[in-house]
C-alpha atoms as a PDB file:
ATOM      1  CA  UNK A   1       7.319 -12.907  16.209  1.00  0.00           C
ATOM      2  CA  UNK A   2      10.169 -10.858  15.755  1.00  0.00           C
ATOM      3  CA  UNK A   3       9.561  -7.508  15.107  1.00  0.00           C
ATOM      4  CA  UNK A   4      11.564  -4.701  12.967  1.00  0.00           C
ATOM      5  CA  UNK A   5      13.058  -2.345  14.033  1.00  0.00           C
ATOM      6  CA  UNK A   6      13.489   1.208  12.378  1.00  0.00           C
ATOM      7  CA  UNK A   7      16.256   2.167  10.877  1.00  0.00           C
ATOM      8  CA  UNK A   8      16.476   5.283  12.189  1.00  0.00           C
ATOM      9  CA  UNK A   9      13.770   7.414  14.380  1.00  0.00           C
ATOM     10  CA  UNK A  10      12.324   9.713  12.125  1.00  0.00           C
ATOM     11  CA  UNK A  11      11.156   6.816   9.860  1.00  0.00           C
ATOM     12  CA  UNK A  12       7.535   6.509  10.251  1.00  0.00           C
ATOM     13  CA  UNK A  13       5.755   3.797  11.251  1.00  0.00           C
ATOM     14  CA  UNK A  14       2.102   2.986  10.144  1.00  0.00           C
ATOM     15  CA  UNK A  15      -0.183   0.127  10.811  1.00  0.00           C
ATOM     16  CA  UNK A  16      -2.171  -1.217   8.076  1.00  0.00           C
ATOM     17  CA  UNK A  17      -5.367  -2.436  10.071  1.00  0.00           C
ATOM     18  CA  UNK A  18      -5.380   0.739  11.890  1.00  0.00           C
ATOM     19  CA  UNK A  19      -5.512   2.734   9.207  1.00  0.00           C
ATOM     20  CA  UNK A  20      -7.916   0.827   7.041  1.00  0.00           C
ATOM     21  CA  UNK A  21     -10.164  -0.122  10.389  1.00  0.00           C
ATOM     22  CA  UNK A  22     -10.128   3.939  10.732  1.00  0.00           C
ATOM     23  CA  UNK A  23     -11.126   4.949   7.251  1.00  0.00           C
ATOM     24  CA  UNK A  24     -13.854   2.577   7.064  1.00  0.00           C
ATOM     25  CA  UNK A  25     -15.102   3.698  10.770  1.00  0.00           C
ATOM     26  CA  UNK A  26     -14.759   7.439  10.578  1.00  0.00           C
ATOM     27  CA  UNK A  27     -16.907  10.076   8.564  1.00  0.00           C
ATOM     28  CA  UNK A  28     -14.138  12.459   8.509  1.00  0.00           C
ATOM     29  CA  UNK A  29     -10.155  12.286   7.154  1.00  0.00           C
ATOM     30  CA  UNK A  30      -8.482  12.971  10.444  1.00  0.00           C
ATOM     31  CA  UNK A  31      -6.105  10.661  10.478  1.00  0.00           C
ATOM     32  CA  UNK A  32      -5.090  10.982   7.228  1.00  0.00           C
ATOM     33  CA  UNK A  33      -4.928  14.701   7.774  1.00  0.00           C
ATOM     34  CA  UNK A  34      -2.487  14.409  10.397  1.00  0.00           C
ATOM     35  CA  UNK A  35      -0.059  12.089   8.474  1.00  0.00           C
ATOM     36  CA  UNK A  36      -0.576  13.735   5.310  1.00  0.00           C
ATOM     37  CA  UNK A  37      -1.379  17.501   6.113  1.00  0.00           C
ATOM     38  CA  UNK A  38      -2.994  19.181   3.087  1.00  0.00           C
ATOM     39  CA  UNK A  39      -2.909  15.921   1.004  1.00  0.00           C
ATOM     40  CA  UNK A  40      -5.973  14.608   0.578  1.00  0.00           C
ATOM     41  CA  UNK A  41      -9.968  16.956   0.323  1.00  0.00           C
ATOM     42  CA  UNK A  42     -12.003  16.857   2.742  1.00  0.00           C
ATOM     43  CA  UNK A  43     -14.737  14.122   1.540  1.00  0.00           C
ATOM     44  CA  UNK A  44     -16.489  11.768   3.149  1.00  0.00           C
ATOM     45  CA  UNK A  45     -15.653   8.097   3.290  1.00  0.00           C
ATOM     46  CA  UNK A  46     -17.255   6.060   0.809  1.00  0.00           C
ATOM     47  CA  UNK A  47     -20.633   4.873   1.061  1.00  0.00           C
ATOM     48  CA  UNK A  48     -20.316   1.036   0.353  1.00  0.00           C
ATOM     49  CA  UNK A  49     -20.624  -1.321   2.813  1.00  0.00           C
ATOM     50  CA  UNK A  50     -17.421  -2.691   4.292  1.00  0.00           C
ATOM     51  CA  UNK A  51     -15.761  -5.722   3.782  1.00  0.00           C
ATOM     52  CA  UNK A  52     -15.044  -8.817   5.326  1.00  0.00           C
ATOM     53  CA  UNK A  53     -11.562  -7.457   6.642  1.00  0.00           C
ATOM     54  CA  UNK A  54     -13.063  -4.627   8.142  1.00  0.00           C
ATOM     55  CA  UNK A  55     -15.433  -7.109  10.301  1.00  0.00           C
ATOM     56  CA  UNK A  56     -12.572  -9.209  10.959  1.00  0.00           C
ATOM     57  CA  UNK A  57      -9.785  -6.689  11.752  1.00  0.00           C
ATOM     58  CA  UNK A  58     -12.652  -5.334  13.971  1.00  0.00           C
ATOM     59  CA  UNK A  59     -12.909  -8.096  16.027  1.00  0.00           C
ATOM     60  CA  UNK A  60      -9.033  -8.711  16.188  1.00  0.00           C
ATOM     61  CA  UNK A  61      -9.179 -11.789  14.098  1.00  0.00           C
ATOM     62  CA  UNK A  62      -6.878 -12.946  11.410  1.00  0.00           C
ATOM     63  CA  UNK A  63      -7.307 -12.144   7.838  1.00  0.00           C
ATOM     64  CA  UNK A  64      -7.464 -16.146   5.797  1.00  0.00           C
ATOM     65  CA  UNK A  65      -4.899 -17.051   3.846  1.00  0.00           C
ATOM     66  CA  UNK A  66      -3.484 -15.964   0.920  1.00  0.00           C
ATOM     67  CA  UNK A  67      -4.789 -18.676  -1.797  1.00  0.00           C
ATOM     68  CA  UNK A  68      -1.223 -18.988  -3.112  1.00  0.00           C
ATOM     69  CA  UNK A  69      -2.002 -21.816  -5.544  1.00  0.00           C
ATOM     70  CA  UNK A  70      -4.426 -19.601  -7.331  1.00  0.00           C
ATOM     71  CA  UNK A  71      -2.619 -16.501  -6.524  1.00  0.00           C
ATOM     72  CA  UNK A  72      -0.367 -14.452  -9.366  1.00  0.00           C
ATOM     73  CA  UNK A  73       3.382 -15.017  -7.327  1.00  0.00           C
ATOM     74  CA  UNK A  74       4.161 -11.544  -9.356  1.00  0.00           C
ATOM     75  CA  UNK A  75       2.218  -9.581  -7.177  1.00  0.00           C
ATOM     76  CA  UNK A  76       2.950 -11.139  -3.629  1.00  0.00           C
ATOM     77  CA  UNK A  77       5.990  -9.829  -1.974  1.00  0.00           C
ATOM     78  CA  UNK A  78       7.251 -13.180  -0.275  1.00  0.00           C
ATOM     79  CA  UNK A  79       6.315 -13.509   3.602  1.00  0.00           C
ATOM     80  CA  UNK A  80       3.879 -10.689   3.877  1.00  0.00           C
ATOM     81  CA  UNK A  81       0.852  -9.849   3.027  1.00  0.00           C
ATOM     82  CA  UNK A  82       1.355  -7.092   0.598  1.00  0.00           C
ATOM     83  CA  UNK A  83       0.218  -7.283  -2.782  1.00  0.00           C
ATOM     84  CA  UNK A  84       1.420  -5.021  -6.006  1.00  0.00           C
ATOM     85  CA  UNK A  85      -0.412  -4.254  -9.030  1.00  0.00           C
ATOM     86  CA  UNK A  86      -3.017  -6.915  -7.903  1.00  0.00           C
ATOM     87  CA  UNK A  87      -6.380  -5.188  -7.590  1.00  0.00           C
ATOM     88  CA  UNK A  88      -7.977  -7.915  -9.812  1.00  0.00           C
ATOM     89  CA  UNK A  89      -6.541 -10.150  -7.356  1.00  0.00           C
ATOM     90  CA  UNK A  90      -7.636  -8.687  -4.500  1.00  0.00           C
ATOM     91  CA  UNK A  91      -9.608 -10.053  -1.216  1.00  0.00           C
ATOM     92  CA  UNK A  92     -10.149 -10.454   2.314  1.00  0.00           C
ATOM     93  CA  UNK A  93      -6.695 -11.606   2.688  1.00  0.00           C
ATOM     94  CA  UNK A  94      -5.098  -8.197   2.284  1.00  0.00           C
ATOM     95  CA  UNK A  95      -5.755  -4.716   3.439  1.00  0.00           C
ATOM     96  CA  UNK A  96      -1.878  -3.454   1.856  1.00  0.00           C
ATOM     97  CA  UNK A  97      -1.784  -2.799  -1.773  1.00  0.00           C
ATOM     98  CA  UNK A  98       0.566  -1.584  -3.857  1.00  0.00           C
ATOM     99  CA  UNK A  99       0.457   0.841  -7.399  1.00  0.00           C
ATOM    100  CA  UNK A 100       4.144   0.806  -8.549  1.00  0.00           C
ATOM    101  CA  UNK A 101       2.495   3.296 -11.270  1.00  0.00           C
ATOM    102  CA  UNK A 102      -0.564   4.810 -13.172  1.00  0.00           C
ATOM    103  CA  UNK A 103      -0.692   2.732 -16.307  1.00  0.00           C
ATOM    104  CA  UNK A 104      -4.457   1.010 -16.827  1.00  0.00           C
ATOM    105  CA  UNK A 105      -2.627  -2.586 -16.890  1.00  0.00           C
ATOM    106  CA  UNK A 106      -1.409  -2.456 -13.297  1.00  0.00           C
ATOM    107  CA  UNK A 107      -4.337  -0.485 -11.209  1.00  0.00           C
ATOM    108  CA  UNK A 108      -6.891  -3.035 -13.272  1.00  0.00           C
ATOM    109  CA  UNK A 109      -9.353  -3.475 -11.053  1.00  0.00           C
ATOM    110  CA  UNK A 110      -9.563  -0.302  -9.140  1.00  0.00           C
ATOM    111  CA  UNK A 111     -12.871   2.049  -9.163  1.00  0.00           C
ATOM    112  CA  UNK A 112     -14.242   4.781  -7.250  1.00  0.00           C
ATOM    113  CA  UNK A 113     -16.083   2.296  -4.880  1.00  0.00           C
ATOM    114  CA  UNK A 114     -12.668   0.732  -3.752  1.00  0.00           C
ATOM    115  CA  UNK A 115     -12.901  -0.293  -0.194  1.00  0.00           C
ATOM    116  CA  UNK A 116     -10.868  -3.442   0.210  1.00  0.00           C
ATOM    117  CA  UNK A 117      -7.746  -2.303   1.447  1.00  0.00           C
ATOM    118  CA  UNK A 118      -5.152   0.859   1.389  1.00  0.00           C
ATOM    119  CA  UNK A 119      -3.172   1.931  -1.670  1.00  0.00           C
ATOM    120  CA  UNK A 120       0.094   3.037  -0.755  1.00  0.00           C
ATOM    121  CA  UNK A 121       1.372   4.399  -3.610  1.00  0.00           C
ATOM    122  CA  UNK A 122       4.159   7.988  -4.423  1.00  0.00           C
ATOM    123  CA  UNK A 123       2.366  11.552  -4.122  1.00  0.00           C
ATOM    124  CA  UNK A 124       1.814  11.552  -7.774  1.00  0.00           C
ATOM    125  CA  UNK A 125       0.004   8.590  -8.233  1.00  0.00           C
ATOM    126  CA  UNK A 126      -1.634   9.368  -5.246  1.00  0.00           C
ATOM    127  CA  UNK A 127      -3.277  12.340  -6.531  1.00  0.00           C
ATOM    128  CA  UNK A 128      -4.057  10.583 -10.071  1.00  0.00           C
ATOM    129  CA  UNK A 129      -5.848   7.925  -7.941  1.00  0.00           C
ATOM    130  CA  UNK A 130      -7.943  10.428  -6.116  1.00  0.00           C
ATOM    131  CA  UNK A 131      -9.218  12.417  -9.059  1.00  0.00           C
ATOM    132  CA  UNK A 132      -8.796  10.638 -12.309  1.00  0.00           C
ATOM    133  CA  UNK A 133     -10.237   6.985 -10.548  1.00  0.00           C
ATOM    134  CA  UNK A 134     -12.131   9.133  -7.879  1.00  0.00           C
ATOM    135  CA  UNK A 135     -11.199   6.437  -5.529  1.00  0.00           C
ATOM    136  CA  UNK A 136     -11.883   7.721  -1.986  1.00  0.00           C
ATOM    137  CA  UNK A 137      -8.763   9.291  -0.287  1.00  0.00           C
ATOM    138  CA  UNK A 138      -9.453   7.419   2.939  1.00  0.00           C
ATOM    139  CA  UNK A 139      -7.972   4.507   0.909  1.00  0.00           C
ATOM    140  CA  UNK A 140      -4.942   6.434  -0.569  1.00  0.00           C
ATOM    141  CA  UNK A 141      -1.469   6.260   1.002  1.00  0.00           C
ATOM    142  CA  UNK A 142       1.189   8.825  -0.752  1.00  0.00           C
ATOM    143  CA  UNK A 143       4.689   7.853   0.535  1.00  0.00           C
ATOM    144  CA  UNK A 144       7.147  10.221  -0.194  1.00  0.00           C
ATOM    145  CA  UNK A 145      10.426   9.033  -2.624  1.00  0.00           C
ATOM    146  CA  UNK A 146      13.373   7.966  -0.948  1.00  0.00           C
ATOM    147  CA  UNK A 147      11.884   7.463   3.142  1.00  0.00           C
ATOM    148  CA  UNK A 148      11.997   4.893   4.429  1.00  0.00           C
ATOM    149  CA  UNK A 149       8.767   3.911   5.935  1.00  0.00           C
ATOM    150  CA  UNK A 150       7.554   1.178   8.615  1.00  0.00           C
ATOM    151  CA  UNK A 151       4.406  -0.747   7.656  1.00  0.00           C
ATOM    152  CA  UNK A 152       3.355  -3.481   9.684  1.00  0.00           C
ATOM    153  CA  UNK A 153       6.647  -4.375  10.722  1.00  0.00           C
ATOM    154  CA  UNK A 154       8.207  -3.770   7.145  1.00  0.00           C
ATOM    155  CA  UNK A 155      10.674  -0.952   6.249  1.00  0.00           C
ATOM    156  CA  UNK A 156       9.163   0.087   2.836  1.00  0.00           C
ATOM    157  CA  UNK A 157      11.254   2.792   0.890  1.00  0.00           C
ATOM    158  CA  UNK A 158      10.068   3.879  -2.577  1.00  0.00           C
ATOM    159  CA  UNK A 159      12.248   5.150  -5.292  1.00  0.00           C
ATOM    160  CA  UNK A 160      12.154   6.606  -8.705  1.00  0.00           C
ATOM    161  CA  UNK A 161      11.779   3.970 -11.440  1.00  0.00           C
ATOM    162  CA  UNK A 162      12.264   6.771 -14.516  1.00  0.00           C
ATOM    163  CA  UNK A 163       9.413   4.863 -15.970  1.00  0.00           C
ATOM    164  CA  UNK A 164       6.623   7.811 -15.903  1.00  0.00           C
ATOM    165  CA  UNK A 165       5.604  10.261 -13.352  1.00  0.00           C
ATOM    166  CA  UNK A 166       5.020   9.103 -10.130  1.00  0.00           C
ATOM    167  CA  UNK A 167       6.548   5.277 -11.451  1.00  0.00           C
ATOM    168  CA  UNK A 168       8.095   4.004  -7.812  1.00  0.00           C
ATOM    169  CA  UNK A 169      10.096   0.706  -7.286  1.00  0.00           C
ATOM    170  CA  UNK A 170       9.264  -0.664  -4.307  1.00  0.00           C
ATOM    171  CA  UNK A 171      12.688  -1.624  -1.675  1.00  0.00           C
ATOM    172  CA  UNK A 172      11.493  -3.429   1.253  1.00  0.00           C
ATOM    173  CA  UNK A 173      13.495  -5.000   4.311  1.00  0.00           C
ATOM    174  CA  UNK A 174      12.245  -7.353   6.855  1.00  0.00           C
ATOM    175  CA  UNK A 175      13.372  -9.677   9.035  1.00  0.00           C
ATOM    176  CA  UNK A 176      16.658  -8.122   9.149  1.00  0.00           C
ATOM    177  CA  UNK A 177      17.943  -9.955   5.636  1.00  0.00           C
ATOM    178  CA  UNK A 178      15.412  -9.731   3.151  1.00  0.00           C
ATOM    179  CA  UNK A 179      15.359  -7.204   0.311  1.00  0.00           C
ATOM    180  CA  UNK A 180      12.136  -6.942  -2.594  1.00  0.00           C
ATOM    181  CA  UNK A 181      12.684  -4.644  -5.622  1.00  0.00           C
ATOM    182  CA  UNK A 182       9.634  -4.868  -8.003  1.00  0.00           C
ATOM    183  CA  UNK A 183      10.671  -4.267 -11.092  1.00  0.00           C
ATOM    184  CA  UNK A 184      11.005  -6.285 -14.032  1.00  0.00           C
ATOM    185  CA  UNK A 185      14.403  -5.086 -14.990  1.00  0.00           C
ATOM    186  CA  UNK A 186      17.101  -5.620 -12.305  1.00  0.00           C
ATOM    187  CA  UNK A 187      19.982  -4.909 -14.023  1.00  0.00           C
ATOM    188  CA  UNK A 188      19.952  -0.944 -12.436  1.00  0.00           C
ATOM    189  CA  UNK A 189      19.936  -2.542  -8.946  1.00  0.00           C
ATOM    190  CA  UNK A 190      22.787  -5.080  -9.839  1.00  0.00           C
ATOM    191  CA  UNK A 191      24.959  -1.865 -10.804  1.00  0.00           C
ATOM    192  CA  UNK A 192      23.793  -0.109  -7.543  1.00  0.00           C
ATOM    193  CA  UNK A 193      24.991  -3.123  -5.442  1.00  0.00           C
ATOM    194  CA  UNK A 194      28.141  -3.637  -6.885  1.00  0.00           C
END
């Protein structure tokens, strides 16, 4: 499998399973501290017991499939495993979420005993996550507007969808060709590209 290379070397790179495998193991934020300095309280992890990813990222075996017949195509970014505004949806299949933004119709399905995967999300949503939805930080993912970011061998860059604060569209590249916007309106990104 071909893997992606960085755009440039201060884009950082992250690993899903290692991340998730370490906030589900660990009774204290360190890693998150050191990506995120000052980000996130000190709390503990929370006290549900994990699920089926965890045991099966812990023994290095693959996550199943996506069901894609049964699975909303809205909130799949095509050829990964990354799912936006899909925490109804969610599952063993998929430790990478996605909240474009904080509006009740598209973190459905989130509550404070969230455990099934990470929630990369911007700062401000982030924070709104943590202590509106008291979902547990070791979950939470704030990615900073406009850097680039490599997760699990995707370049993920967020940027302002002037929807409400914190509102990101997500811009992904993979596989050296492909390019994801989600966002019902395209019409801004036509403009950009032209």
């Amino acid at each position: 499998m071909a893997t992606l290379p960085c755009s440039t070397t201060k884009t950082l790179t992250l690993s899903s399973p290692s991340i998730f495998l370490e906030g589900n193991a660990t009774s204290t934020p360190d890693l998150h501290t050191k990506l995120y300095p000052g980000a996130f309280s000190k709390t503990s992890p929370p006290q549900t017991s994990p699920p089926l990813s965890f045991s099966l990222l812990s023994q290095q075996s693959p996550l199943p499939h996506i069901p894609i017949d049964d699975f909303p195509h809205s909130k799949l970014i095509p050829k990964t495993r990354f799912i936006v505004d899909g925490f109804r949806n969610s599952g063993n299949y998929s430790i990478s979420y996605f909240l474009s933004h904080f509006h009740s119709d598209h973190y459905a399905g989130l509550n404070p005993s969230w455990s099934r995967g990470l929630i990369f999300c911007s700062e401000i949503t982030a924070r709104l996550l943590i202590e509106v939805l008291k979902i547990s930080p070791f979950f939470v993912v704030s990615l900073s507007l406009q850097e680039p970011v490599c997760i699990d061998e995707c370049e993920v860059t967020l940027i302002d969808a002037n929807h409400c604060p914190g509102a990101v569209q997500i811009v992904g590249k993979w596989h050296y060709y492909v390019l994801h916007l989600e966002k019902k309106n395209m019409g801004s990104l036509r403009r950009m590209l032209l």
